[in-house]
PDB file of N, CA and C in Angstrom:
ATOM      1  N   UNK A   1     112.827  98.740  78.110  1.00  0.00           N
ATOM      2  CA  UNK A   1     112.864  98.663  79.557  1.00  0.00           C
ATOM      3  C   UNK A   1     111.859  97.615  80.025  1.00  0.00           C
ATOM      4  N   UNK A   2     112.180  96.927  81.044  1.00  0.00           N
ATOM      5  CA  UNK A   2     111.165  95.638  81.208  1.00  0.00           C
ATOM      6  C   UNK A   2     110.962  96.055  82.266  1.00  0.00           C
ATOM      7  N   UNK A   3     109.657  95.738  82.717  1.00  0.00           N
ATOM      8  CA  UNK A   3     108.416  96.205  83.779  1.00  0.00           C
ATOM      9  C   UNK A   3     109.355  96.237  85.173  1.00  0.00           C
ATOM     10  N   UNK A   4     111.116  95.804  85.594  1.00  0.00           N
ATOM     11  CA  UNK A   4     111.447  95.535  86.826  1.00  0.00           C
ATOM     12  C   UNK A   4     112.430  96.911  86.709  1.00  0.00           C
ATOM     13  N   UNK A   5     112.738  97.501  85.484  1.00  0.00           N
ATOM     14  CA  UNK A   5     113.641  98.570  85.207  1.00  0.00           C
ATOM     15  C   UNK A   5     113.526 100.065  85.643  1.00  0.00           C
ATOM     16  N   UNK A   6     113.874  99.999  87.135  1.00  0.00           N
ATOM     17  CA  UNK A   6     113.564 101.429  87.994  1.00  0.00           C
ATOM     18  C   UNK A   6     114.337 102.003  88.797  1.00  0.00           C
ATOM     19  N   UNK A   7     114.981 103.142  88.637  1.00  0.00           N
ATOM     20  CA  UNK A   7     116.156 103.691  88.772  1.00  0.00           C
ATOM     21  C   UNK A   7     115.777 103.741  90.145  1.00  0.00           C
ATOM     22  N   UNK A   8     114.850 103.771  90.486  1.00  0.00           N
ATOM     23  CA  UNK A   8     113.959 104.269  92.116  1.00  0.00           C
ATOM     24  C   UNK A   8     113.819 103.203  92.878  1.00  0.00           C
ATOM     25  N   UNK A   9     113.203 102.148  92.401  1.00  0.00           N
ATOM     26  CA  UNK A   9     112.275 100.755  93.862  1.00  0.00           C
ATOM     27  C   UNK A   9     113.195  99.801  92.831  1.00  0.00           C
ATOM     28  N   UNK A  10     112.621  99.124  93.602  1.00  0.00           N
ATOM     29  CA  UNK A  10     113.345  97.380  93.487  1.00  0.00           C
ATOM     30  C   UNK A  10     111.964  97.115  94.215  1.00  0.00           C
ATOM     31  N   UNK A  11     111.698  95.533  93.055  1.00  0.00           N
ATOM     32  CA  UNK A  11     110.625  94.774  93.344  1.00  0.00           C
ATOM     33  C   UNK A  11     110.382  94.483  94.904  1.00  0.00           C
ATOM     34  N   UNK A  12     111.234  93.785  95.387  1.00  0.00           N
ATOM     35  CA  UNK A  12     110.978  93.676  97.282  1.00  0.00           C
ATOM     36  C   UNK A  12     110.385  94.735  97.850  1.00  0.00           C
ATOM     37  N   UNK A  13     110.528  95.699  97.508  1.00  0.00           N
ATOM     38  CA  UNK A  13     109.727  96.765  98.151  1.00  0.00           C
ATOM     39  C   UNK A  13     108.677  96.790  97.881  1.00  0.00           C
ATOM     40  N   UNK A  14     107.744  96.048  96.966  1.00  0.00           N
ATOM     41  CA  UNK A  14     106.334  95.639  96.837  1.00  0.00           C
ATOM     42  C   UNK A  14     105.991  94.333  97.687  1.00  0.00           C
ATOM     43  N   UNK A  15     106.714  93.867  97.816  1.00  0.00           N
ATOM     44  CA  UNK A  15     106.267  92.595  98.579  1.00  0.00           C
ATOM     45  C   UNK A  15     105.380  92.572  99.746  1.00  0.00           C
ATOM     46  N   UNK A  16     104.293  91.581  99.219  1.00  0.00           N
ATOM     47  CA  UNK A  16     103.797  91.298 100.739  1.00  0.00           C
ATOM     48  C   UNK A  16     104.015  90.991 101.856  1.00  0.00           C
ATOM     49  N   UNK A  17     103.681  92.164 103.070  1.00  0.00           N
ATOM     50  CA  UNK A  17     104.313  92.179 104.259  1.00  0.00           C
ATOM     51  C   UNK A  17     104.032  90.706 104.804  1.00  0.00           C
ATOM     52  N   UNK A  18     103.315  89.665 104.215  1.00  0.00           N
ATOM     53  CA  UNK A  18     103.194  88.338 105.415  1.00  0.00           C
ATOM     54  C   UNK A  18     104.365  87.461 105.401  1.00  0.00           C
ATOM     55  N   UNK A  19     105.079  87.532 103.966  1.00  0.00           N
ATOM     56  CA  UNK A  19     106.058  86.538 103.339  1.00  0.00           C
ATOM     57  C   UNK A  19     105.947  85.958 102.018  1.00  0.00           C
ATOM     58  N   UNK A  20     104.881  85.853 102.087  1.00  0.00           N
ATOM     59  CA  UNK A  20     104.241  84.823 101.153  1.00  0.00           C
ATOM     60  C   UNK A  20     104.700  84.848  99.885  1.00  0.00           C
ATOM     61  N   UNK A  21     105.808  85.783  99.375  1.00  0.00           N
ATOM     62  CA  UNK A  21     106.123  85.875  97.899  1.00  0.00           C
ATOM     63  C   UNK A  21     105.679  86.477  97.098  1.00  0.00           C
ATOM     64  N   UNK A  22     103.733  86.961  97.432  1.00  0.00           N
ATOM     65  CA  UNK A  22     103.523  87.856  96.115  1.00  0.00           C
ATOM     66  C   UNK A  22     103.876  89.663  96.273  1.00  0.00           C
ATOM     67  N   UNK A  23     104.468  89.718  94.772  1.00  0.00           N
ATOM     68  CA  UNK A  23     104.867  90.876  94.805  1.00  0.00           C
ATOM     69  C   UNK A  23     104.530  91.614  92.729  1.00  0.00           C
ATOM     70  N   UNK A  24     103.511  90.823  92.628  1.00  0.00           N
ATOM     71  CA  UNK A  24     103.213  91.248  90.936  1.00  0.00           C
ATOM     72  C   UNK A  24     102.781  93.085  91.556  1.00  0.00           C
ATOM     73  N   UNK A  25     103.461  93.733  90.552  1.00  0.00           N
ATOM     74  CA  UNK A  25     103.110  95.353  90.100  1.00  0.00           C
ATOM     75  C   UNK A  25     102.686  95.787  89.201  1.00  0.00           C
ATOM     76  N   UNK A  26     102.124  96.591  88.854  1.00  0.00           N
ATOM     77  CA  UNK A  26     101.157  97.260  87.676  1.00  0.00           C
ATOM     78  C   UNK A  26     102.858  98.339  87.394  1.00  0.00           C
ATOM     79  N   UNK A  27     102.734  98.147  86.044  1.00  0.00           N
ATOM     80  CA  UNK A  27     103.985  98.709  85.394  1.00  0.00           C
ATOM     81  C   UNK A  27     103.626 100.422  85.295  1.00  0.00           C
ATOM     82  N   UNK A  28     102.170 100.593  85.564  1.00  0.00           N
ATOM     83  CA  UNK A  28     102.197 101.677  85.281  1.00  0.00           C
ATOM     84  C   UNK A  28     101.598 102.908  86.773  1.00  0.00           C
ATOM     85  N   UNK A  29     101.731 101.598  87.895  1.00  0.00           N
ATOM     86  CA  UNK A  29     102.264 102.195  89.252  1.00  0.00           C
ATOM     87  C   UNK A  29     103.367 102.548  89.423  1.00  0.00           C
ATOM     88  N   UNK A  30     104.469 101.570  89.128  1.00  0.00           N
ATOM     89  CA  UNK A  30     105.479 101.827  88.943  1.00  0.00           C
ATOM     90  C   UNK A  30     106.259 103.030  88.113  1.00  0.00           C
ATOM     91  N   UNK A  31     105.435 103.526  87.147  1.00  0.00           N
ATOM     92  CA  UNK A  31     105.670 104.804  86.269  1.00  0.00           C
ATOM     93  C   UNK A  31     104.890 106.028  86.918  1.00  0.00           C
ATOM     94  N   UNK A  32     103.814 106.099  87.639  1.00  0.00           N
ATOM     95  CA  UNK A  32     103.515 107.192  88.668  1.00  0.00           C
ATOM     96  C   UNK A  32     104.165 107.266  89.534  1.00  0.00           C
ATOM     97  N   UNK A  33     104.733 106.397  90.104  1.00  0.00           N
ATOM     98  CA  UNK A  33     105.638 106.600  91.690  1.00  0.00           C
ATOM     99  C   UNK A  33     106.940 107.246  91.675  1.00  0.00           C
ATOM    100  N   UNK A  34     107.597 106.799  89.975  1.00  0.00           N
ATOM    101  CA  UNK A  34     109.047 107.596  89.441  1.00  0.00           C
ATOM    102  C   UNK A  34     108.559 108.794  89.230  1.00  0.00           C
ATOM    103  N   UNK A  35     107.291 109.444  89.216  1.00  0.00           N
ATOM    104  CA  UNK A  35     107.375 110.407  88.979  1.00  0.00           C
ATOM    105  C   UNK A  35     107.222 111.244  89.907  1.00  0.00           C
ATOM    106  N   UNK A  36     106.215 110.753  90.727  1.00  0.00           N
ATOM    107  CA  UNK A  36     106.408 111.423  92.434  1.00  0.00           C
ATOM    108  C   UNK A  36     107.376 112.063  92.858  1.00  0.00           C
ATOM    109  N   UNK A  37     108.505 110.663  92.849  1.00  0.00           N
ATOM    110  CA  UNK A  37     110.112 110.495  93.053  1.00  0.00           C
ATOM    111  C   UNK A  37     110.974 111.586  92.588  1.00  0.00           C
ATOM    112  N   UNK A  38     110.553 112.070  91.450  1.00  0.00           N
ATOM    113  CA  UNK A  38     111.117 112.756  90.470  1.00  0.00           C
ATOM    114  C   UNK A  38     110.815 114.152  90.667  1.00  0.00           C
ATOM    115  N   UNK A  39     109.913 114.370  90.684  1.00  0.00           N
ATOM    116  CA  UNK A  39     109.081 115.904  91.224  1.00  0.00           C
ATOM    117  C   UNK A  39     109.272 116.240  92.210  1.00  0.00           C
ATOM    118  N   UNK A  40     109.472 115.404  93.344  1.00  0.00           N
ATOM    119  CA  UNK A  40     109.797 115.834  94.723  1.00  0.00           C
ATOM    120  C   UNK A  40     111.134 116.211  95.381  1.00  0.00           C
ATOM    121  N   UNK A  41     111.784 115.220  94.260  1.00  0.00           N
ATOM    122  CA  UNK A  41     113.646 114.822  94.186  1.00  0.00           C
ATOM    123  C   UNK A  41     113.764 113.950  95.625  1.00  0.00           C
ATOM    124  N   UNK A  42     113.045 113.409  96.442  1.00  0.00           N
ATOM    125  CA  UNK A  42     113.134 112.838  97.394  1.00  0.00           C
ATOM    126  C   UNK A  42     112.493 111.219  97.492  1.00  0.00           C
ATOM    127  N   UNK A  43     113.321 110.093  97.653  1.00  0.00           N
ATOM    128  CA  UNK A  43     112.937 108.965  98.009  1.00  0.00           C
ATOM    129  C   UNK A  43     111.407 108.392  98.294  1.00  0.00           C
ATOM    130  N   UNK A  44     110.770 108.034  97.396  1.00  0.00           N
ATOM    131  CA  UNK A  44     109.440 107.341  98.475  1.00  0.00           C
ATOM    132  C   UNK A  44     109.431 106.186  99.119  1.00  0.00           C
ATOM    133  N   UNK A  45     108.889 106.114  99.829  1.00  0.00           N
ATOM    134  CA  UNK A  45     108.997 104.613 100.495  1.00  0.00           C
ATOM    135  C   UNK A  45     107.649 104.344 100.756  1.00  0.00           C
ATOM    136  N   UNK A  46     107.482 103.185 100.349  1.00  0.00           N
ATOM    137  CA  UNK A  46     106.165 102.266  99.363  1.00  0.00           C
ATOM    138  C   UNK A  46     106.096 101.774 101.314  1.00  0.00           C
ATOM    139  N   UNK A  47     104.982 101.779 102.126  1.00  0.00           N
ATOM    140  CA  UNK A  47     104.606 101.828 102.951  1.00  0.00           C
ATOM    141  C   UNK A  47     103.999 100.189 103.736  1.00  0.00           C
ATOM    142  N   UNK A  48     103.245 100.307 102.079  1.00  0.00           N
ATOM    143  CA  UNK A  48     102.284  98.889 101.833  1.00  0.00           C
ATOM    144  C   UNK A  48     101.931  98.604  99.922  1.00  0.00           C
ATOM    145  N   UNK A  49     102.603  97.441  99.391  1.00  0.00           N
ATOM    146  CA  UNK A  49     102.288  97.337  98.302  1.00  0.00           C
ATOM    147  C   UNK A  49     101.438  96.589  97.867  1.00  0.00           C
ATOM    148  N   UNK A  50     101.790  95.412  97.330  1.00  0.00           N
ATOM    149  CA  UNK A  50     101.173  93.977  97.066  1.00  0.00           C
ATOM    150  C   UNK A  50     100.795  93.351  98.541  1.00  0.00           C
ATOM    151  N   UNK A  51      99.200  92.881  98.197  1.00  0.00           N
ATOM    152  CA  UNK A  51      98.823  92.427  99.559  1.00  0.00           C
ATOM    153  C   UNK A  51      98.149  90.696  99.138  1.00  0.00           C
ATOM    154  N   UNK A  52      98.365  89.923  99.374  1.00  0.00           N
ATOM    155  CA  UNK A  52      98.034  88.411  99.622  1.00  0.00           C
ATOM    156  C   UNK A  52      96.323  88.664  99.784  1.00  0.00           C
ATOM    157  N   UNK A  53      95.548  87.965  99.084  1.00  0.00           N
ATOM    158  CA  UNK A  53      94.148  88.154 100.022  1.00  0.00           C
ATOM    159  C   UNK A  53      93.752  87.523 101.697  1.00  0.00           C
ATOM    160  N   UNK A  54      94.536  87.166 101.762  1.00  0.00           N
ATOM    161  CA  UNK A  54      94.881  86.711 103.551  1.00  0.00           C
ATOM    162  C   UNK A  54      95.127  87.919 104.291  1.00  0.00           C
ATOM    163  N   UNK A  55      96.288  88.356 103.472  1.00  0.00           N
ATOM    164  CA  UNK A  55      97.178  89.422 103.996  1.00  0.00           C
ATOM    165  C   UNK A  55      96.410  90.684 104.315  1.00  0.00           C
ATOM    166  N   UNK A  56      95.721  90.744 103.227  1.00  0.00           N
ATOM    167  CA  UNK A  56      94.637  92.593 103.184  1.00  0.00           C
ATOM    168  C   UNK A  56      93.817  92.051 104.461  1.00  0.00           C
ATOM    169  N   UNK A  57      93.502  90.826 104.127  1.00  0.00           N
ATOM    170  CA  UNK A  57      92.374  90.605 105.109  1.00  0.00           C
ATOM    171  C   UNK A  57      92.524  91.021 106.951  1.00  0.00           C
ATOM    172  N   UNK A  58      93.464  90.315 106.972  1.00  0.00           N
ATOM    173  CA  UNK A  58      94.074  90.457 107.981  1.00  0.00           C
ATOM    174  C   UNK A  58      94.669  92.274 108.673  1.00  0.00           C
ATOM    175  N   UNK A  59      95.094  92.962 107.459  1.00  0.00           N
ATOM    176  CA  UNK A  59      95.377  94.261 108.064  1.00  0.00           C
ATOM    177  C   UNK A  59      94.059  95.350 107.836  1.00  0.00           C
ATOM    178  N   UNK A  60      93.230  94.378 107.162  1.00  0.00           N
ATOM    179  CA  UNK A  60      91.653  95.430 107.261  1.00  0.00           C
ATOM    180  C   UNK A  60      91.066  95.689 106.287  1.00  0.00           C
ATOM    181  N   UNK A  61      92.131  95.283 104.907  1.00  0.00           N
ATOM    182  CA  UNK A  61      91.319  96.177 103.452  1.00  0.00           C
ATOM    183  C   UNK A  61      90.561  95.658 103.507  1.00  0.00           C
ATOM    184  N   UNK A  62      89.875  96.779 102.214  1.00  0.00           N
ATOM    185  CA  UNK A  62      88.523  96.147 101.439  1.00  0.00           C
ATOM    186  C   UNK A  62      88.516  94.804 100.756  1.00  0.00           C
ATOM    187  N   UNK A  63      87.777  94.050 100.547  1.00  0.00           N
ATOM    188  CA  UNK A  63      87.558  92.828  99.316  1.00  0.00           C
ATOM    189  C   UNK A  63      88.157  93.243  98.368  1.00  0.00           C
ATOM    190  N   UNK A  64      87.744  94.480  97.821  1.00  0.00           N
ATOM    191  CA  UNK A  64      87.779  94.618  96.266  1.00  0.00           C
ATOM    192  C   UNK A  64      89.520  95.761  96.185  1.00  0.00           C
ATOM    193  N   UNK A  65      90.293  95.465  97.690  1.00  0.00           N
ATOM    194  CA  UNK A  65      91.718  96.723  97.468  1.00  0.00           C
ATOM    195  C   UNK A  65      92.072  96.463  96.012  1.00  0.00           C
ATOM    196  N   UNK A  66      92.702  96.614  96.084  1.00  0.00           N
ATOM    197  CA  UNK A  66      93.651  97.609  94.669  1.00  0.00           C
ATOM    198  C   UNK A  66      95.231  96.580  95.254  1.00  0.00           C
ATOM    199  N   UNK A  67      95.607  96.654  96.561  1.00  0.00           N
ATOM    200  CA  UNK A  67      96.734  96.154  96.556  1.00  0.00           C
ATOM    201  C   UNK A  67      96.590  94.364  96.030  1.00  0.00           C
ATOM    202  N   UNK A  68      95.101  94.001  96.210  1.00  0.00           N
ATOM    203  CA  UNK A  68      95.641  92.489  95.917  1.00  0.00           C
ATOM    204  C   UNK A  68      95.756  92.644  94.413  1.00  0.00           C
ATOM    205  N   UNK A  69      95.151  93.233  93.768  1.00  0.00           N
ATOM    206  CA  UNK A  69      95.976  93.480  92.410  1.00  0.00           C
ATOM    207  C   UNK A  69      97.256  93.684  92.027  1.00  0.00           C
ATOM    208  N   UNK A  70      97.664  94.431  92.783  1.00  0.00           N
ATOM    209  CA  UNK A  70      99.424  94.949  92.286  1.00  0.00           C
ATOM    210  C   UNK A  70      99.274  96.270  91.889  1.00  0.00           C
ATOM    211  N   UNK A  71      97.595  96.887  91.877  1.00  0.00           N
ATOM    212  CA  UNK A  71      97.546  98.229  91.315  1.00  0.00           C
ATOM    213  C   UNK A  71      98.201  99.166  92.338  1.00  0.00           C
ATOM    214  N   UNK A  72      98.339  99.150  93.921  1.00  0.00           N
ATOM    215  CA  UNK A  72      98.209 100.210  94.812  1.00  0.00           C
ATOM    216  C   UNK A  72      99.871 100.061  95.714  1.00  0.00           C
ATOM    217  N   UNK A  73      99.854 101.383  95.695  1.00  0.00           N
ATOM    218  CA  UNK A  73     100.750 101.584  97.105  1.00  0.00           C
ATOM    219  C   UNK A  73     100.905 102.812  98.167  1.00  0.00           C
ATOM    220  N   UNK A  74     100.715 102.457  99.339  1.00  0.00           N
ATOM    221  CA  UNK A  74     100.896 103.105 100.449  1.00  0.00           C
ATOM    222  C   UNK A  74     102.237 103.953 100.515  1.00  0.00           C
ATOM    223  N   UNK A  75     101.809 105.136 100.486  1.00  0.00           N
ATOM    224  CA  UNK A  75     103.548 105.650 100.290  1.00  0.00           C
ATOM    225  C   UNK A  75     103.700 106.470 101.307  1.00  0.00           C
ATOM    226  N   UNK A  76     104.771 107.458 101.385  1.00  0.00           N
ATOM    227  CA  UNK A  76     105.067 108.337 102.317  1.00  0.00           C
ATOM    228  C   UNK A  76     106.752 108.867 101.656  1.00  0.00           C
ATOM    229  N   UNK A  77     106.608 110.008 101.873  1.00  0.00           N
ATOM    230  CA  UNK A  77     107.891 111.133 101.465  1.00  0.00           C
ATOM    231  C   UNK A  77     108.517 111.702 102.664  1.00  0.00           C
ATOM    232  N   UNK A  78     109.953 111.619 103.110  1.00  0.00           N
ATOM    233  CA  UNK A  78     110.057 112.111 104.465  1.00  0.00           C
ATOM    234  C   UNK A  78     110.241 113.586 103.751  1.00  0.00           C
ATOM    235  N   UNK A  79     109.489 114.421 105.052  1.00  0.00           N
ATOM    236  CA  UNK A  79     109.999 115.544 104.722  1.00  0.00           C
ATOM    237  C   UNK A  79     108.516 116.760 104.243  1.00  0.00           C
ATOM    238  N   UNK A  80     107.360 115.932 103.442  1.00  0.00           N
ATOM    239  CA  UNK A  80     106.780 116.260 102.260  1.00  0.00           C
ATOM    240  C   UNK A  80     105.574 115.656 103.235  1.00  0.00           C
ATOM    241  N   UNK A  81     104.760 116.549 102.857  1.00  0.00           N
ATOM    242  CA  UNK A  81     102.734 116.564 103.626  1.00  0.00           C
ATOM    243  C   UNK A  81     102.205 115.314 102.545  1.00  0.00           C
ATOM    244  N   UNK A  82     101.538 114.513 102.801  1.00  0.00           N
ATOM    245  CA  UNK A  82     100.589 113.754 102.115  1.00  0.00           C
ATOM    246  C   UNK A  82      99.805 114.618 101.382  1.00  0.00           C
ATOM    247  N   UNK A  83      99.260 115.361 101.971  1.00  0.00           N
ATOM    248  CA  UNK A  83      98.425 116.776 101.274  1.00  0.00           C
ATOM    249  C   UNK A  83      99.121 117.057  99.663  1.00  0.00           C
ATOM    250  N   UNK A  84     100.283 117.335  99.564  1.00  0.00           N
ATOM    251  CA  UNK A  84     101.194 117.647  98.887  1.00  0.00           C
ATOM    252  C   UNK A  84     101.206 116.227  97.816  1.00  0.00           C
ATOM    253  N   UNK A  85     101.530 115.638  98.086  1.00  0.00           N
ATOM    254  CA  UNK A  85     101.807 113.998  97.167  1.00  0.00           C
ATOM    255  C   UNK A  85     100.503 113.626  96.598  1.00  0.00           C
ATOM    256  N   UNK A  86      99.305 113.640  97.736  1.00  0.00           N
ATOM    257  CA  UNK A  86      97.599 113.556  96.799  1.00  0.00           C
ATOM    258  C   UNK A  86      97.350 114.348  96.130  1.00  0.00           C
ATOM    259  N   UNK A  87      98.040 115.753  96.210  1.00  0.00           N
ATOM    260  CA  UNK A  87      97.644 116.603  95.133  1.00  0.00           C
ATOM    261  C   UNK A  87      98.255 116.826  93.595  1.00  0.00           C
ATOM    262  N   UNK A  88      99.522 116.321  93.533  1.00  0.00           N
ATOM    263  CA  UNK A  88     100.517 115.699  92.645  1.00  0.00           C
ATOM    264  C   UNK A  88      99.835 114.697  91.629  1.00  0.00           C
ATOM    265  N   UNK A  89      99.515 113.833  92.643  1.00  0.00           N
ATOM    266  CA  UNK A  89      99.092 112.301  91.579  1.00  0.00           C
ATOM    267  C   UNK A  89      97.446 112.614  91.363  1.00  0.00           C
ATOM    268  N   UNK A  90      96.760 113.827  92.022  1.00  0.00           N
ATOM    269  CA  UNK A  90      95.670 113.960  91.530  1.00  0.00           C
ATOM    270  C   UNK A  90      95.525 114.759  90.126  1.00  0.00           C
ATOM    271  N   UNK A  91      96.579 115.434  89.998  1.00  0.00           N
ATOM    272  CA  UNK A  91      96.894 116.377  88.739  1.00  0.00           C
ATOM    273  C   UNK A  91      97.168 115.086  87.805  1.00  0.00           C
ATOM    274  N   UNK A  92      97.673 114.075  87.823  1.00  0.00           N
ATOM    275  CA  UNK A  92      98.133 112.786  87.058  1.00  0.00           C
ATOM    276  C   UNK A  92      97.263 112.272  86.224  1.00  0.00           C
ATOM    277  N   UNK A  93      96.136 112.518  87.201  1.00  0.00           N
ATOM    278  CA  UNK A  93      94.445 111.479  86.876  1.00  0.00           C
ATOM    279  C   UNK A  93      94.599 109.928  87.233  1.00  0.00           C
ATOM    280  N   UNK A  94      94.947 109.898  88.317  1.00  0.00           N
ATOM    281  CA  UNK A  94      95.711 108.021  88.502  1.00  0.00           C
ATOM    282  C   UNK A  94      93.921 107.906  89.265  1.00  0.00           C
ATOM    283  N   UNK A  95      93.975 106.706  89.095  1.00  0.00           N
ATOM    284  CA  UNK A  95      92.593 106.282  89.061  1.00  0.00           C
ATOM    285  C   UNK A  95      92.234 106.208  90.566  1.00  0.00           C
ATOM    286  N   UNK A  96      92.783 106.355  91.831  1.00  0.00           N
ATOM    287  CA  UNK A  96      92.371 105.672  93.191  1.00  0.00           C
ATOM    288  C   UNK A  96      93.348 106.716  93.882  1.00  0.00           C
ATOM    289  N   UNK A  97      92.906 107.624  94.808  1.00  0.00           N
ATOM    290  CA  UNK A  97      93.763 108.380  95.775  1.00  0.00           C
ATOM    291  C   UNK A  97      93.102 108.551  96.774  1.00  0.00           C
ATOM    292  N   UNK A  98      93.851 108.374  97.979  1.00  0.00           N
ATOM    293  CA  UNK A  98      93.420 108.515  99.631  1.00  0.00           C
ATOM    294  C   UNK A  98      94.529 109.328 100.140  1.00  0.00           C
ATOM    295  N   UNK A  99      93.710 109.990 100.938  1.00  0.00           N
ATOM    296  CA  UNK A  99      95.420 110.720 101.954  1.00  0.00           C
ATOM    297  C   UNK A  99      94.309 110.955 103.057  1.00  0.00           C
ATOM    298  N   UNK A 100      95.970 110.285 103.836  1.00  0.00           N
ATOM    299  CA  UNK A 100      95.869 110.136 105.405  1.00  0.00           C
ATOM    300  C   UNK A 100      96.973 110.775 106.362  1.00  0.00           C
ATOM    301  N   UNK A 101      96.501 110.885 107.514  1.00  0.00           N
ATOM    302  CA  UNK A 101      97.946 112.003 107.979  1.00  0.00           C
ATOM    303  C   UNK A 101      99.160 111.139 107.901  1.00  0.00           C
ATOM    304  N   UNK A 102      99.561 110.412 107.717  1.00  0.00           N
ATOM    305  CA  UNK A 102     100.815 109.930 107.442  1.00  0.00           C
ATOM    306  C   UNK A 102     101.340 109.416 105.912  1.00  0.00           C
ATOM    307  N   UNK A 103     100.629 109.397 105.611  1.00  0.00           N
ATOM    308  CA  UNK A 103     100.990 108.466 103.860  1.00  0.00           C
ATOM    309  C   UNK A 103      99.807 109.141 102.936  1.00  0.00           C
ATOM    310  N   UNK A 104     100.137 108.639 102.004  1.00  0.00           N
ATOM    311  CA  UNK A 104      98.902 108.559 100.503  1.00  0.00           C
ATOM    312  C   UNK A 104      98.793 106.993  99.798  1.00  0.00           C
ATOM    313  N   UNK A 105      97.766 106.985  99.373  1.00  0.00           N
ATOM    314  CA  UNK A 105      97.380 106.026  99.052  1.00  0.00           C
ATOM    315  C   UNK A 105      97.054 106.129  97.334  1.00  0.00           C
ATOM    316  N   UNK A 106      98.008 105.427  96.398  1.00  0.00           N
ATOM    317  CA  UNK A 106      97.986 105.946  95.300  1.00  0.00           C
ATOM    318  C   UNK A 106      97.854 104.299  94.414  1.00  0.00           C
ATOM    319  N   UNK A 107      96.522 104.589  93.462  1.00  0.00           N
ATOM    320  CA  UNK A 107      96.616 102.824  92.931  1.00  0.00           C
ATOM    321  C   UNK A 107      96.150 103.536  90.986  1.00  0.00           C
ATOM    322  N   UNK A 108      95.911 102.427  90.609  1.00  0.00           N
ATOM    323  CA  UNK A 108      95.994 102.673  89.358  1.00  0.00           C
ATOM    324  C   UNK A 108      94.773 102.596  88.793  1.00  0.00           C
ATOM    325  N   UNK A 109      93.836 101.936  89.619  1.00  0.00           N
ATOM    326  CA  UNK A 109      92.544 101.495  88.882  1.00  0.00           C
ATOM    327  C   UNK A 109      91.854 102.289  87.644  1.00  0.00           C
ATOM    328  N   UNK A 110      91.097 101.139  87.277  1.00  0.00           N
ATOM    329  CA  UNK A 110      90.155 101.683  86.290  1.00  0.00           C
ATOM    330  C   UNK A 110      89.000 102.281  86.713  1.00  0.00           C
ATOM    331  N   UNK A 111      88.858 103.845  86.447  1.00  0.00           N
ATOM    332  CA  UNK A 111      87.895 104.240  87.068  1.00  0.00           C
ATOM    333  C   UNK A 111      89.055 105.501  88.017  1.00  0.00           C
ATOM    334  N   UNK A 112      87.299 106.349  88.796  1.00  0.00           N
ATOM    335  CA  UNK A 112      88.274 107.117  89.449  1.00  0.00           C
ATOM    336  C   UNK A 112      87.338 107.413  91.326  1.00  0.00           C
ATOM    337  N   UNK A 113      88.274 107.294  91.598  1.00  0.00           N
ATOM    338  CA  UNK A 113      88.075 107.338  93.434  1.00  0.00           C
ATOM    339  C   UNK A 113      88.464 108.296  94.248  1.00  0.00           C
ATOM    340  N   UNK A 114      88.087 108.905  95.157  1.00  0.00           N
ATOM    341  CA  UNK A 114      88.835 110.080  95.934  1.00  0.00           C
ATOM    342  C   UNK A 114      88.050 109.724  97.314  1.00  0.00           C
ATOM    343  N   UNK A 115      88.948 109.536  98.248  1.00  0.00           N
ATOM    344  CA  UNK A 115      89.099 109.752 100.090  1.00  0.00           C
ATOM    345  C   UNK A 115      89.912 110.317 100.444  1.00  0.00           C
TER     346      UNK A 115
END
């Protein structure tokens, strides 16, 4: 299976919201998010993925996000509490989780983070 092979997303749905073309993913974001997908039986929709360093800049991240990597994505489950989805991928051990009342924030890093 090659890193674009996902019964779930299609690459564009990582893309940076400015235009700009970048849309590199961490293959093994992409393998936490099928599983989300999978556990929940319901669609995610990647919120905010790959961010341009212009791009983060501009909507507020940190210097050091996770999205200009390709590690992170902003998600949201219709239907399903963020509460619910951070507590999922926290059982995972995925390296970077935030939850906010509308979405979760799920990245891959090395290392481990909790907001």
């Amino acid at each position: 299976m090659s890193e674009w092979d996902s019964q779930y997303f299609q690459r564009k749905e990582f893309d940076c919201e400015c235009g700009c073309g970048f849309n590199t993913v961490d293959y093994e974001l992409i393998k936490v998010l099928e599983y989300i997908r999978e556990h929940f039986d319901k669609p995610v929709i990647v919120n905010s993925g790959c961010r341009c360093t212009a791009h983060n800049f501009d909507v507020g991240g940190s210097p050091g996000s996770q999205h200009i990597l390709g590690r992170a994505a902003d998600i949201r489950i219709a239907g399903v509490d963020p509460q619910l989805v951070y507590e999922l991928a926290d059982q995972m051990e995925v390296g970077g989780l935030g939850e906010y009342s509308n979405f979760t924030h799920v990245d891959t890093r090395t290392g481990y983070a909790r907001w």
